[in-house]
PDB file of N, CA and C in Angstrom:
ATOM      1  N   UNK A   1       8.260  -9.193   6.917  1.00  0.00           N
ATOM      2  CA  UNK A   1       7.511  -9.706   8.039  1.00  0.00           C
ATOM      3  C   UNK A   1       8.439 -10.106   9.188  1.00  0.00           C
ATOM      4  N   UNK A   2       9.737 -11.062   8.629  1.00  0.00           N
ATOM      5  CA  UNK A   2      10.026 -11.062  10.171  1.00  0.00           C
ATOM      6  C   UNK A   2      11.290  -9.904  10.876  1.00  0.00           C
ATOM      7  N   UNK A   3      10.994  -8.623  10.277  1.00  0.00           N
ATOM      8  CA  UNK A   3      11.524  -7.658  10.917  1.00  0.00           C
ATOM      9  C   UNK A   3      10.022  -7.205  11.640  1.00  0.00           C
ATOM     10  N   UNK A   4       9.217  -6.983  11.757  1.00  0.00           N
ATOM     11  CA  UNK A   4       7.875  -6.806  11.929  1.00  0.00           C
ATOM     12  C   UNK A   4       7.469  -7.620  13.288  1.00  0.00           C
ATOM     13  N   UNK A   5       7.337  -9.015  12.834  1.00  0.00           N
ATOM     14  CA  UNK A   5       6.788  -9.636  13.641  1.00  0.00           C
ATOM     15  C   UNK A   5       7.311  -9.332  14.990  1.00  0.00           C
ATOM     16  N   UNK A   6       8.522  -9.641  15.772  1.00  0.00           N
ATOM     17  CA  UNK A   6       8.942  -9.332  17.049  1.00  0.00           C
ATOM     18  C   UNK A   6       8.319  -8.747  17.504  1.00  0.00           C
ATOM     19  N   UNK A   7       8.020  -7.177  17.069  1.00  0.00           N
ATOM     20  CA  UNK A   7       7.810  -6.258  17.598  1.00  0.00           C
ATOM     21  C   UNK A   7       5.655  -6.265  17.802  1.00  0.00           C
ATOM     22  N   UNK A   8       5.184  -6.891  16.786  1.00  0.00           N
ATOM     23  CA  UNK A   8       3.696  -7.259  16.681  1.00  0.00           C
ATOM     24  C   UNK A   8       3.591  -7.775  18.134  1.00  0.00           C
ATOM     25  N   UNK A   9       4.303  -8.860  18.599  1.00  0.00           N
ATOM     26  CA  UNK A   9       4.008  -9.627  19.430  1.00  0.00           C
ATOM     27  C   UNK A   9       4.669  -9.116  20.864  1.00  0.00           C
ATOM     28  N   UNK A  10       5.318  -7.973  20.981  1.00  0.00           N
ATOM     29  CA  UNK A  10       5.632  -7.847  22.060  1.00  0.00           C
ATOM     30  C   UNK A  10       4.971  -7.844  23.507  1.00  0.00           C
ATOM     31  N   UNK A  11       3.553  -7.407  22.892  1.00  0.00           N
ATOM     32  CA  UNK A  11       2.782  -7.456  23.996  1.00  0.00           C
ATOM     33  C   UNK A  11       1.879  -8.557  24.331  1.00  0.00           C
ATOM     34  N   UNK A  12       1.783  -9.384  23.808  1.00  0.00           N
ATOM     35  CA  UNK A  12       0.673 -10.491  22.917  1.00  0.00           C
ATOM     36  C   UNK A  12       0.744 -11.657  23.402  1.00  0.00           C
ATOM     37  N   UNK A  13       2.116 -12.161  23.377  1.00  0.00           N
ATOM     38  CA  UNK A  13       2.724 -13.477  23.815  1.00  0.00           C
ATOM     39  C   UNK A  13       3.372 -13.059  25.292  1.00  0.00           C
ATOM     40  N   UNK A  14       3.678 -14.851  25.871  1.00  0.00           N
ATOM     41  CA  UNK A  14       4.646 -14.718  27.574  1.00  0.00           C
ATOM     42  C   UNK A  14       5.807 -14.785  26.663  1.00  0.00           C
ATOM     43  N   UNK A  15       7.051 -14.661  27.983  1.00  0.00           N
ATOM     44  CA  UNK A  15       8.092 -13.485  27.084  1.00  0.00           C
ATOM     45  C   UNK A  15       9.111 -15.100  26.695  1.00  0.00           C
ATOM     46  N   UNK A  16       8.465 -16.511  27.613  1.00  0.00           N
ATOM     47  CA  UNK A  16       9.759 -17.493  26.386  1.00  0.00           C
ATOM     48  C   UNK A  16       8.590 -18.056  24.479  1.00  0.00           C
ATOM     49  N   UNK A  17       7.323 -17.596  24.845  1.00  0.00           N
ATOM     50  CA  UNK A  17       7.179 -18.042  23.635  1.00  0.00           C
ATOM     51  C   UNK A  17       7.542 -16.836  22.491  1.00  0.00           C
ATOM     52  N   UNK A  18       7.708 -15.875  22.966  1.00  0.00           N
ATOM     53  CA  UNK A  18       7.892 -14.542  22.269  1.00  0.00           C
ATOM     54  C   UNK A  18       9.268 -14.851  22.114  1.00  0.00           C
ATOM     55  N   UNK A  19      10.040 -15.101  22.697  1.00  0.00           N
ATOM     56  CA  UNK A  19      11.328 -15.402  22.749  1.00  0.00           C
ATOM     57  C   UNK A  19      12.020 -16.403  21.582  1.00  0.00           C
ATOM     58  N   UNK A  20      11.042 -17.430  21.568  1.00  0.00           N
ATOM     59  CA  UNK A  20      11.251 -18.431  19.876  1.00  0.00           C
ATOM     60  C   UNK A  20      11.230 -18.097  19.197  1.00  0.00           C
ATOM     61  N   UNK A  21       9.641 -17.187  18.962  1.00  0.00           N
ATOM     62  CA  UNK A  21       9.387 -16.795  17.761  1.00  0.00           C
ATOM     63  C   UNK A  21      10.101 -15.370  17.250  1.00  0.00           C
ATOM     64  N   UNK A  22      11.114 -14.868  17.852  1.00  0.00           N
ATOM     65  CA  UNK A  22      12.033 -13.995  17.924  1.00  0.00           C
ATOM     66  C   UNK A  22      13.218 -14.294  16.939  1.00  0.00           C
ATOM     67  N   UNK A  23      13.787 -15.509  18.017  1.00  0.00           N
ATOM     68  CA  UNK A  23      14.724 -16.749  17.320  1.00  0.00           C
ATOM     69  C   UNK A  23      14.474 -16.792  15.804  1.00  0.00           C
ATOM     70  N   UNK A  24      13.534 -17.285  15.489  1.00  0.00           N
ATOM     71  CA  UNK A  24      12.924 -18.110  14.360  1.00  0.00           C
ATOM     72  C   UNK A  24      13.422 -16.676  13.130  1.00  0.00           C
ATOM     73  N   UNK A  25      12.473 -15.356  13.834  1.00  0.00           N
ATOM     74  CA  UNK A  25      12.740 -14.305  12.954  1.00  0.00           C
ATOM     75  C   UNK A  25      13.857 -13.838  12.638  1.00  0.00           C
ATOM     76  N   UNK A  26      15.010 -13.895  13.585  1.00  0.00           N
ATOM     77  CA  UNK A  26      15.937 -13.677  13.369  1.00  0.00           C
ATOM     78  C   UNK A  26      16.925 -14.902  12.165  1.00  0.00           C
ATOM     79  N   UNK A  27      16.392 -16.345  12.543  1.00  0.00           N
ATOM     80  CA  UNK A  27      17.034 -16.854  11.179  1.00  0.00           C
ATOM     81  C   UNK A  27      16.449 -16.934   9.895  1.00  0.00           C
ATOM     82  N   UNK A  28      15.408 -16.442   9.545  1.00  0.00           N
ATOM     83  CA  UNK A  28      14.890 -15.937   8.019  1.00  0.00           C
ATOM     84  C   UNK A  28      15.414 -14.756   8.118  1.00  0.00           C
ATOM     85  N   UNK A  29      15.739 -13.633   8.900  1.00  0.00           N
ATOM     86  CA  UNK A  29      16.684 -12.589   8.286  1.00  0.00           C
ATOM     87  C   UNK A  29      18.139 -13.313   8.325  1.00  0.00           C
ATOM     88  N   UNK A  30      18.843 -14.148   9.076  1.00  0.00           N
ATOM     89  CA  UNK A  30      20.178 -14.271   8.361  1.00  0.00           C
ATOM     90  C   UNK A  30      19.907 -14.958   6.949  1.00  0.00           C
ATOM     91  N   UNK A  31      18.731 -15.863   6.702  1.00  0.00           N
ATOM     92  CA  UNK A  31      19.396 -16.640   5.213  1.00  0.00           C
ATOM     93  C   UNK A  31      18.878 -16.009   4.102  1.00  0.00           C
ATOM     94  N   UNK A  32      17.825 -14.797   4.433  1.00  0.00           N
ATOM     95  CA  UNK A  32      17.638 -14.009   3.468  1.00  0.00           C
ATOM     96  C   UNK A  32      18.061 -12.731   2.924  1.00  0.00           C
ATOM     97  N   UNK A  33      19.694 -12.773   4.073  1.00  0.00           N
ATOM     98  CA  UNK A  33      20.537 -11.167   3.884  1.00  0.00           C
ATOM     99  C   UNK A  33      20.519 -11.595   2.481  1.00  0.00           C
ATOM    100  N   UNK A  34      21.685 -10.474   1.798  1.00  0.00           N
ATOM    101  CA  UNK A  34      22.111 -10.252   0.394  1.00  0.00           C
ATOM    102  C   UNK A  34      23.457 -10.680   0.427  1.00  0.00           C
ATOM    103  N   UNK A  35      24.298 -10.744   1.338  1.00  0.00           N
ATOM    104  CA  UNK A  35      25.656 -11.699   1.716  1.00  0.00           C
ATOM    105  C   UNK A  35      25.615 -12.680   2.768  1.00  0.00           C
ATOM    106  N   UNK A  36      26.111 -13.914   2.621  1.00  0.00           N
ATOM    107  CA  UNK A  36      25.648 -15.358   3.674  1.00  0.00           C
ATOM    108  C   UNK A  36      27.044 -15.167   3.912  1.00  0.00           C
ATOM    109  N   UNK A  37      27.207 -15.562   5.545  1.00  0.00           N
ATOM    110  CA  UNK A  37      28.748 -15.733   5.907  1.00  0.00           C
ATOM    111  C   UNK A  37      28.946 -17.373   5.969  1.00  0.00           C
ATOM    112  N   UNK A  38      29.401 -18.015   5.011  1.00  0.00           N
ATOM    113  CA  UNK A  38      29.557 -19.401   5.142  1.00  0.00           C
ATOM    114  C   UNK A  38      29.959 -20.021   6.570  1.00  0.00           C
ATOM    115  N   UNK A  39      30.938 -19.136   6.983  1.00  0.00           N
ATOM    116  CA  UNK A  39      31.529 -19.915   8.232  1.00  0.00           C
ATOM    117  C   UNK A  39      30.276 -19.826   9.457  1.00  0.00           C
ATOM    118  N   UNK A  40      29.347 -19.340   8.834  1.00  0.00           N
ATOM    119  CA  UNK A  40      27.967 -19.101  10.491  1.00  0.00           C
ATOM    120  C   UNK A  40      27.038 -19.837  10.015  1.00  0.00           C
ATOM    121  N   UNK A  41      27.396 -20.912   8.618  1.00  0.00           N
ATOM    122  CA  UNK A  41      26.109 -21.471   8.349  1.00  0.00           C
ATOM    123  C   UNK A  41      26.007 -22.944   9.391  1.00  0.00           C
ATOM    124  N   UNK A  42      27.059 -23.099  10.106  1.00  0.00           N
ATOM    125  CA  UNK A  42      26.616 -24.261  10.839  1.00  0.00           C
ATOM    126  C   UNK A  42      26.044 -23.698  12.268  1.00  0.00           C
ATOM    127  N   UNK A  43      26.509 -23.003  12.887  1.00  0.00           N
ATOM    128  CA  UNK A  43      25.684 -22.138  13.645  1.00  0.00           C
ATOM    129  C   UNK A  43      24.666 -22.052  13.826  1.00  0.00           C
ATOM    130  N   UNK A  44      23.827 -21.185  12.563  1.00  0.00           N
ATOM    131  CA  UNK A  44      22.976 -20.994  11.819  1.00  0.00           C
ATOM    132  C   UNK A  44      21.953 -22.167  12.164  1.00  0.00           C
ATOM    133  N   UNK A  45      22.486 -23.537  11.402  1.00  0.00           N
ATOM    134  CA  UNK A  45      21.890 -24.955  11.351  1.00  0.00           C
ATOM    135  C   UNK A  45      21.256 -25.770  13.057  1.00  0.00           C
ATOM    136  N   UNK A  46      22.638 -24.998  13.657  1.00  0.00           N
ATOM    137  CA  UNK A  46      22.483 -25.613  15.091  1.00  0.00           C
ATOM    138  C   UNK A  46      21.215 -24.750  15.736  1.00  0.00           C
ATOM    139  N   UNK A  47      21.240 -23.339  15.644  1.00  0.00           N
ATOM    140  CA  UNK A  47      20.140 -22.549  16.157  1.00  0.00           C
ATOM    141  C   UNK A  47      18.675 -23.134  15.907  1.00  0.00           C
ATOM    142  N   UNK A  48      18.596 -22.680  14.166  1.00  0.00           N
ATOM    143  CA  UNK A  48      17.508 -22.940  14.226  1.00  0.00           C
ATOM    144  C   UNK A  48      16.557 -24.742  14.998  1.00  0.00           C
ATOM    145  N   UNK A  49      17.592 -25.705  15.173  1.00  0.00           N
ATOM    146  CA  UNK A  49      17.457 -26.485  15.725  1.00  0.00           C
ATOM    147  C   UNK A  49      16.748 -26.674  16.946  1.00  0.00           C
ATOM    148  N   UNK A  50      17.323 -25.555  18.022  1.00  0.00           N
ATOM    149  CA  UNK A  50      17.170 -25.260  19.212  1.00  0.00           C
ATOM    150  C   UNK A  50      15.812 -24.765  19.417  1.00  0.00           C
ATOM    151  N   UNK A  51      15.260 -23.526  17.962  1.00  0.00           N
ATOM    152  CA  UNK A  51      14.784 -22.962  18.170  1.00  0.00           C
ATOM    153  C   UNK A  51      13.413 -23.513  18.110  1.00  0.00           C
ATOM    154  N   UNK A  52      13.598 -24.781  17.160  1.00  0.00           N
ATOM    155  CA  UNK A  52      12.301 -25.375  16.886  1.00  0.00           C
ATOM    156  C   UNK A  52      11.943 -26.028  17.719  1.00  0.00           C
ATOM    157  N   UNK A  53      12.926 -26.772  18.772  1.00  0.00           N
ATOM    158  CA  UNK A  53      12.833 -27.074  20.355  1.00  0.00           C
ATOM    159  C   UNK A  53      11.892 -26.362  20.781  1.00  0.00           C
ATOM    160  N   UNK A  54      12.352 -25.426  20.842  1.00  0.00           N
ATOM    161  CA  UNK A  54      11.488 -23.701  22.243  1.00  0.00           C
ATOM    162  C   UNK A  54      10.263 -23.936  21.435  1.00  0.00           C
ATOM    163  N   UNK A  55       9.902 -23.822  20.379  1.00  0.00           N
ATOM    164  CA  UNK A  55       8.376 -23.627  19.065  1.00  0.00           C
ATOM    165  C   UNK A  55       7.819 -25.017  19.963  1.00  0.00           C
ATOM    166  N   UNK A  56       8.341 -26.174  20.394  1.00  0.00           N
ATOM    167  CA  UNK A  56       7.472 -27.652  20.929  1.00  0.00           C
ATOM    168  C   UNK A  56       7.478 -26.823  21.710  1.00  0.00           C
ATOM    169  N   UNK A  57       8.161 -26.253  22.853  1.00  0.00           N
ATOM    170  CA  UNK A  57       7.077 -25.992  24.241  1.00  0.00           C
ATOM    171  C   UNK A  57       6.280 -25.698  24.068  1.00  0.00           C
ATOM    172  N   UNK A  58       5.993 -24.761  23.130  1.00  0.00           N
ATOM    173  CA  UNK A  58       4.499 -23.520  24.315  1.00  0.00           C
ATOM    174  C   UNK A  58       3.812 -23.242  22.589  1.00  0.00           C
ATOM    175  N   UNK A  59       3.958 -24.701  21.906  1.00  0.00           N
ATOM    176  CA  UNK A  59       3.103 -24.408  20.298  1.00  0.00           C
ATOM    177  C   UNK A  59       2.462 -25.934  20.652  1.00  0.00           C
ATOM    178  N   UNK A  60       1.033 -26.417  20.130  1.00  0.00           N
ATOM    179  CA  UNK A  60       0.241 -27.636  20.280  1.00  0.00           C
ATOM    180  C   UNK A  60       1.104 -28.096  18.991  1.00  0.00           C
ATOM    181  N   UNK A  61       1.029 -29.862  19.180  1.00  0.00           N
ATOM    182  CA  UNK A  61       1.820 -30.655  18.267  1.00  0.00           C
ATOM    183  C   UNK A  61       1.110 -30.806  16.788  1.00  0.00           C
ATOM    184  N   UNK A  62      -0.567 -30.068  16.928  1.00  0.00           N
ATOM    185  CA  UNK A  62      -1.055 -29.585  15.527  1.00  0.00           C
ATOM    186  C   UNK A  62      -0.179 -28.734  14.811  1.00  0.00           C
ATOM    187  N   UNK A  63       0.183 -27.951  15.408  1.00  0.00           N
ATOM    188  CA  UNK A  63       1.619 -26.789  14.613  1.00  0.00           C
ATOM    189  C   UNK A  63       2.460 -27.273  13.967  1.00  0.00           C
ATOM    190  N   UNK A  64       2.612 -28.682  14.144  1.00  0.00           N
ATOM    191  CA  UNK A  64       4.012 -28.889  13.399  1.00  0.00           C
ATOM    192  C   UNK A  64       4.135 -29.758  12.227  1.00  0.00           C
ATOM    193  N   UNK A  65       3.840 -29.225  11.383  1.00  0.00           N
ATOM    194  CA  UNK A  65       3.093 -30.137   9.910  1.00  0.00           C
ATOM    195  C   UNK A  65       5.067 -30.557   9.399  1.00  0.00           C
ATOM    196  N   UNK A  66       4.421 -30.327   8.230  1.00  0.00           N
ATOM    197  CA  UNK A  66       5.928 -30.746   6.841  1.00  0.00           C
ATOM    198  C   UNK A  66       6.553 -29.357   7.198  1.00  0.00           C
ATOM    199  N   UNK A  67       5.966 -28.463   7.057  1.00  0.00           N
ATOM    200  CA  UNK A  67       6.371 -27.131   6.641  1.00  0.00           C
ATOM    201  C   UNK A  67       7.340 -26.593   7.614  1.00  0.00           C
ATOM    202  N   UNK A  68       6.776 -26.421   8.639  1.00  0.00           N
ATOM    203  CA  UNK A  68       7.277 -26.259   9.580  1.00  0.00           C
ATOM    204  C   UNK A  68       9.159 -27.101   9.712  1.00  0.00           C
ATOM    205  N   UNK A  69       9.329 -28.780   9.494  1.00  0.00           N
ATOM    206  CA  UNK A  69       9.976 -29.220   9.893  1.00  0.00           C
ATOM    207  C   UNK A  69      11.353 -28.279   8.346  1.00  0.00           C
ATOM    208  N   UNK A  70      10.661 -28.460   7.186  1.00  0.00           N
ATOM    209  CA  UNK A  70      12.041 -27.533   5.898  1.00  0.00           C
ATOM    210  C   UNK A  70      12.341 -26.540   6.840  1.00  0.00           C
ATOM    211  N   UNK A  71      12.507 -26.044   7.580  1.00  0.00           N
ATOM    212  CA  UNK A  71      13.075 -25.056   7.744  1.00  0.00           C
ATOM    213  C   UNK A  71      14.218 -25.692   8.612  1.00  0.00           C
ATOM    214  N   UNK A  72      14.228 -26.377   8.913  1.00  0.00           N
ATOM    215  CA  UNK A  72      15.711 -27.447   9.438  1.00  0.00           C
ATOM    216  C   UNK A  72      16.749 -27.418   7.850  1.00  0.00           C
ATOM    217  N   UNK A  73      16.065 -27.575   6.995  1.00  0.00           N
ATOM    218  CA  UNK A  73      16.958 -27.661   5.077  1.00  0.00           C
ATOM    219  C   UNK A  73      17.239 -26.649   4.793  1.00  0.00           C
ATOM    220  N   UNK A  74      17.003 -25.426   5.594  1.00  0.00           N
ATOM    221  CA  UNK A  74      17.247 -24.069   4.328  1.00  0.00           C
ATOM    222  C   UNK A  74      18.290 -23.720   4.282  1.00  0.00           C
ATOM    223  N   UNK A  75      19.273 -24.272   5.809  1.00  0.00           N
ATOM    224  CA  UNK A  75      20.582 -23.854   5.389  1.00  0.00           C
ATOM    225  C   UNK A  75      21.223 -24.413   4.768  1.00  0.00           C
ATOM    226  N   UNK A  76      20.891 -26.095   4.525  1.00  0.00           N
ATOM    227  CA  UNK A  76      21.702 -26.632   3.558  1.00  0.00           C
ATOM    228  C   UNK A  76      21.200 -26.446   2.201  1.00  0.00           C
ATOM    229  N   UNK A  77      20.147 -25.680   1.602  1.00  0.00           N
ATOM    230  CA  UNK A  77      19.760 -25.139   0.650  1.00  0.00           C
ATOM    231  C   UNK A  77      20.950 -23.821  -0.137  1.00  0.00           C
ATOM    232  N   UNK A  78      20.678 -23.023   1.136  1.00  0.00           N
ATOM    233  CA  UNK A  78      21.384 -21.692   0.880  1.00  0.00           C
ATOM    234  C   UNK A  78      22.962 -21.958   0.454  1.00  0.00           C
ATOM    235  N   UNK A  79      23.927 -23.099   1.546  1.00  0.00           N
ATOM    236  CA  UNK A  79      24.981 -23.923   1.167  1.00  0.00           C
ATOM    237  C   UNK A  79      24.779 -24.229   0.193  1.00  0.00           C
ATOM    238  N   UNK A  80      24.218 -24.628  -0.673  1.00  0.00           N
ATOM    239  CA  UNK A  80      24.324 -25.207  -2.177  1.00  0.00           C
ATOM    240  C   UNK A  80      23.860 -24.802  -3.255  1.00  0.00           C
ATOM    241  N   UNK A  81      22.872 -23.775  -3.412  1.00  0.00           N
ATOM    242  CA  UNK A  81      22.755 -22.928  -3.944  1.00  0.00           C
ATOM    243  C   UNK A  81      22.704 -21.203  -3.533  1.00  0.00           C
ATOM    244  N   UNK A  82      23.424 -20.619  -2.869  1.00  0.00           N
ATOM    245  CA  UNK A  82      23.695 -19.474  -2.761  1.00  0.00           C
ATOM    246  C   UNK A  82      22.436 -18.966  -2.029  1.00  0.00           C
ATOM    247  N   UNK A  83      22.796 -17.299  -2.128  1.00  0.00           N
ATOM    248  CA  UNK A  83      21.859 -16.798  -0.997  1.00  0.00           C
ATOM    249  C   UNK A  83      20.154 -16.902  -1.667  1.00  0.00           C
ATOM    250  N   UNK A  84      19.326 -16.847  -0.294  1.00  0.00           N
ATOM    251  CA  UNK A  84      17.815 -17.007  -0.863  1.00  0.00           C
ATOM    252  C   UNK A  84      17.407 -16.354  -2.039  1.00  0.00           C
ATOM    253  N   UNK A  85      17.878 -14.719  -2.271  1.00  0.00           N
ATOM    254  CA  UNK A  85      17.408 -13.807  -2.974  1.00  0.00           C
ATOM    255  C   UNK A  85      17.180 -14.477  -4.499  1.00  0.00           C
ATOM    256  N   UNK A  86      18.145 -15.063  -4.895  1.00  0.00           N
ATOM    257  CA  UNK A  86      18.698 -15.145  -6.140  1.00  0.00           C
ATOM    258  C   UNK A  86      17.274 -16.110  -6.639  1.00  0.00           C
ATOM    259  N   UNK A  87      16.722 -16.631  -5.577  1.00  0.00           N
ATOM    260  CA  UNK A  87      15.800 -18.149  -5.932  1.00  0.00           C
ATOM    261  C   UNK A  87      13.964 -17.057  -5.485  1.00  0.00           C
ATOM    262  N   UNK A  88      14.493 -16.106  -5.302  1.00  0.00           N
ATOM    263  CA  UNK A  88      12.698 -15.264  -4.686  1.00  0.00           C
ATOM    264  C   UNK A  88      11.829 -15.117  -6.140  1.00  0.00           C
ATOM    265  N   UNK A  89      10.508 -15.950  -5.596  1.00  0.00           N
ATOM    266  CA  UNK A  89       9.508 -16.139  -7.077  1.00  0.00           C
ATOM    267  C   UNK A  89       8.953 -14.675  -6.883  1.00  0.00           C
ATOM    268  N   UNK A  90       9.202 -13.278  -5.986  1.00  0.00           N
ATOM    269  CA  UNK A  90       8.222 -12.239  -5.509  1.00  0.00           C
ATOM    270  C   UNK A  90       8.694 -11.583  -6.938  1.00  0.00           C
ATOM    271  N   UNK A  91       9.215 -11.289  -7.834  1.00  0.00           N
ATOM    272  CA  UNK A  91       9.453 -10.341  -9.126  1.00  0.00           C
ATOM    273  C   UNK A  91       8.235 -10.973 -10.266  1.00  0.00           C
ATOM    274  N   UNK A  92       8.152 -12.479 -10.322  1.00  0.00           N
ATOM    275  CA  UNK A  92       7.689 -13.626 -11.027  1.00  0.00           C
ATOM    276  C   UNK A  92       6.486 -13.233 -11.051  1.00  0.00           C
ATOM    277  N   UNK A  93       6.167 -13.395  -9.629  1.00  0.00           N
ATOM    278  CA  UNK A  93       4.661 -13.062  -9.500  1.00  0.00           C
ATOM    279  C   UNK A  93       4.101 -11.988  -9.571  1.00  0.00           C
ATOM    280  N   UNK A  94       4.473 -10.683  -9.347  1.00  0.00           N
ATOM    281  CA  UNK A  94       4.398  -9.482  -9.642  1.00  0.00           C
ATOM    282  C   UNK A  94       4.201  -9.321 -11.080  1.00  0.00           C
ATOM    283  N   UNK A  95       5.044  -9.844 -12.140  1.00  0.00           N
ATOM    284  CA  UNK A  95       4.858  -9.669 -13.568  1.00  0.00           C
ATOM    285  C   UNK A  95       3.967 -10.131 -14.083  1.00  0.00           C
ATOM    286  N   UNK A  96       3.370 -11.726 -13.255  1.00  0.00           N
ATOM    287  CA  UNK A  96       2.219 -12.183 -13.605  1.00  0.00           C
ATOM    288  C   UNK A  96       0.885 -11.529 -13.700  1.00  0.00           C
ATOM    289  N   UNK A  97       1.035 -10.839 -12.694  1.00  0.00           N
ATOM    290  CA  UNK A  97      -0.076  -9.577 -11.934  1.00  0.00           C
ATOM    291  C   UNK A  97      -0.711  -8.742 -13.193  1.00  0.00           C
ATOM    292  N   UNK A  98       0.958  -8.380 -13.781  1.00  0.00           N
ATOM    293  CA  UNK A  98       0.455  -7.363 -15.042  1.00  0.00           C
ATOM    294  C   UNK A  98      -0.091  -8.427 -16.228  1.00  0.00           C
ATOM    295  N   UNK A  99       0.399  -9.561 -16.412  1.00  0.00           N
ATOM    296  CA  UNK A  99       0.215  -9.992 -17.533  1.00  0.00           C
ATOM    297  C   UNK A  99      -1.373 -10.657 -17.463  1.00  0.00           C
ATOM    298  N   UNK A 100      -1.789 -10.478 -16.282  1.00  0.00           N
ATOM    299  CA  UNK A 100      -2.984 -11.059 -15.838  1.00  0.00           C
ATOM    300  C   UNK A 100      -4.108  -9.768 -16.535  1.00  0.00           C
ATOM    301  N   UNK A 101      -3.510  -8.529 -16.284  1.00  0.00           N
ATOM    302  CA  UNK A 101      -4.115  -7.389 -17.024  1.00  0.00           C
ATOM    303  C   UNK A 101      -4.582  -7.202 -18.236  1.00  0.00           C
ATOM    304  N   UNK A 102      -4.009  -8.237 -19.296  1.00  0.00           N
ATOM    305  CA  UNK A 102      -4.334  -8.329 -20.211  1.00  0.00           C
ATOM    306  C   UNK A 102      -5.170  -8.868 -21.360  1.00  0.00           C
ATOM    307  N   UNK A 103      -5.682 -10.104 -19.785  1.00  0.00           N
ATOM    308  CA  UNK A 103      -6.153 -10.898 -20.604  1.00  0.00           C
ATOM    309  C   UNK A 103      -8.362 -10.741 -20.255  1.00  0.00           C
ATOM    310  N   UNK A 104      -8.364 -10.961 -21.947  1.00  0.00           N
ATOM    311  CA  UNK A 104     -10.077 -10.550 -21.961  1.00  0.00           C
ATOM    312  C   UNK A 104     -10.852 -11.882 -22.099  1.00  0.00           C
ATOM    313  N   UNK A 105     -10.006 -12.567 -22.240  1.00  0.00           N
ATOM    314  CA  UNK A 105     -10.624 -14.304 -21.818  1.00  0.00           C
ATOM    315  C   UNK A 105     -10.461 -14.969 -21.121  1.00  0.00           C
ATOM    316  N   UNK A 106     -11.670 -15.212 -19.367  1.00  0.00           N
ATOM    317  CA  UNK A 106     -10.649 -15.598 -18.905  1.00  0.00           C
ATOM    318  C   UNK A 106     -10.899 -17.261 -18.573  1.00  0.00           C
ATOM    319  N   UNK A 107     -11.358 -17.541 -19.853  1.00  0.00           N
ATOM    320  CA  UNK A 107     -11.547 -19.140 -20.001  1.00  0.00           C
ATOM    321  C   UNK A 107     -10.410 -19.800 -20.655  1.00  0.00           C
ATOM    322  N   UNK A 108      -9.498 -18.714 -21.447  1.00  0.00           N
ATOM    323  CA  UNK A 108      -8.425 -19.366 -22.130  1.00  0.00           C
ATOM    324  C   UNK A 108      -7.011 -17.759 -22.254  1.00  0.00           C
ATOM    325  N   UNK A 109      -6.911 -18.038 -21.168  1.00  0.00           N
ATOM    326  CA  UNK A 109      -5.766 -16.925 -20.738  1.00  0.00           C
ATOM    327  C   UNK A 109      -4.207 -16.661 -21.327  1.00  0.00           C
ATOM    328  N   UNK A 110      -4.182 -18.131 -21.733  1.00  0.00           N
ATOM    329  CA  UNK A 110      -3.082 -18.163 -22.609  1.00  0.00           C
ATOM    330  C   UNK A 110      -2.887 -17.586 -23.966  1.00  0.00           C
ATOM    331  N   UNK A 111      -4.207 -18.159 -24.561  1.00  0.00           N
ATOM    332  CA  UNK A 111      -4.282 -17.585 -25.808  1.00  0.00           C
ATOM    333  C   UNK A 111      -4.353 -15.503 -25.907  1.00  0.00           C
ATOM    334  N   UNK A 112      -5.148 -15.213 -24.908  1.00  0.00           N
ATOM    335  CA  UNK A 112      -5.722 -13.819 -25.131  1.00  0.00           C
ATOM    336  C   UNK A 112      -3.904 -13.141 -24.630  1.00  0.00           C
ATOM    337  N   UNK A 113      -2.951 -13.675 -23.935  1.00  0.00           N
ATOM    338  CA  UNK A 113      -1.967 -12.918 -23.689  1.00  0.00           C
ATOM    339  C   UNK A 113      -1.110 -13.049 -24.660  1.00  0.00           C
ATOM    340  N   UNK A 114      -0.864 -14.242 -25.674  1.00  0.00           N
ATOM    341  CA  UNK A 114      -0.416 -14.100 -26.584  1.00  0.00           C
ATOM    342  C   UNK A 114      -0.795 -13.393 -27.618  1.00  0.00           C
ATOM    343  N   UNK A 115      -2.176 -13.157 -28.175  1.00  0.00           N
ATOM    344  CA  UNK A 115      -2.927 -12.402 -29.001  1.00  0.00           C
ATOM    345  C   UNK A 115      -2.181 -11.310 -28.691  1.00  0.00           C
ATOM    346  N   UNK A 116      -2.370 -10.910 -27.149  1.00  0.00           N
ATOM    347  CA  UNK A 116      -2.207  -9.158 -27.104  1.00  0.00           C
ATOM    348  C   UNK A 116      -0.877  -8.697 -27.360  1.00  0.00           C
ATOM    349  N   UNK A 117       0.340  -9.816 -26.865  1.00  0.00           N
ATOM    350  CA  UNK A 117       1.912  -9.823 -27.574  1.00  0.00           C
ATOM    351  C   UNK A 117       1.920  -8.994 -29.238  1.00  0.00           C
ATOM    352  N   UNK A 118       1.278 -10.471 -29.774  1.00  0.00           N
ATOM    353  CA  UNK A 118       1.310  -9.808 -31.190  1.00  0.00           C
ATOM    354  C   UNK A 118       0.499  -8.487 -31.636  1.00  0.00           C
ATOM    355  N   UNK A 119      -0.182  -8.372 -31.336  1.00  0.00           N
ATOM    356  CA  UNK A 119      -0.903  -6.952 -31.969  1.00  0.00           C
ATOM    357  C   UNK A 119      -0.373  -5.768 -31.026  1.00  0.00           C
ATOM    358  N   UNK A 120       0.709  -5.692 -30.167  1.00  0.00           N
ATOM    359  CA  UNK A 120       0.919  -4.464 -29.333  1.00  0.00           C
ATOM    360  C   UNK A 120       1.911  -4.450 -30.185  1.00  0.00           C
TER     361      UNK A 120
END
C-alpha cells in the first residue's frame, strides 16, 4: 500500500497535503525494507516527526487518535528489535485462513482442528 498510495492520490489531494502523506509513505517503506541502515535511524525519527507536523495542517484533530501518534515508536522499535519483517503477523494469519478450512464446528473450533490433526 504505501508504494501505491502516492500515486492513488495524485490527483485527489492539494499538492502540500499530498505531499505528507507521501512523507509518511515513504517512512513505512524505509522501516519495512529487508536491510535498516542504523546510522539513518535518527533521521528517520526526526522525519517522521516533521511529517506528522504537515498530517496537523490540512488533517481535522479527529485524525489523530493513539494510533496515529506509535508511529513516532517504530523507529525505536525497529532499533531494538531489528527490521519490521522478522515481527509481520501476514504468514500467521494466512495459515490461520487454512486452518479455519477445517473446521466443521464452528461453535468449538478448537476441538474440530485438533480432531482433524489426528485422523489426517
Amino acid at each position: 500500500m504505501q508504494q501505491l498510495l502516492p500515486v492513488a492520490i495524485r490527483s485527489v489531494l492539494e499538492k502540500p497535503a499530498r505531499y505528507a502523506i507521501t512523507r509518511l509513505c515513504f517512512f513505512f517503506n524505509a522501516i519495512c525494507a529487508k536491510t535498516v541502515d542504523v546510522s539513518k535511524l535518527d533521521k528517520l525519527e526526526e522525519d517522521v516527526v516533521v511529517t506528522l507536523c504537515l498530517l496537523e495542517k490540512y488533517f481535522p484533530p479527529s485524525f489523530f487518535d493513539i494510533m496515529v501518534h506509535l508511529v513516532v515508536h517504530l523507529v525505536r522499535e525497529v532499533r531494538l528489535c531489528g527490521p519490521v519483517y522478522f515481527r509481520w503477523m501476514y504468514p500467521f494469519e494466512r495459515y490461520m485462513k487454512v486452518l479455519k478450512g477445517y473446521v466443521q464446528n464452528r461453535t468449538r473450533p478448537e476441538g474440530c482442528i485438533a480432531l482433524s490433526g489426528i485422523y489426517s
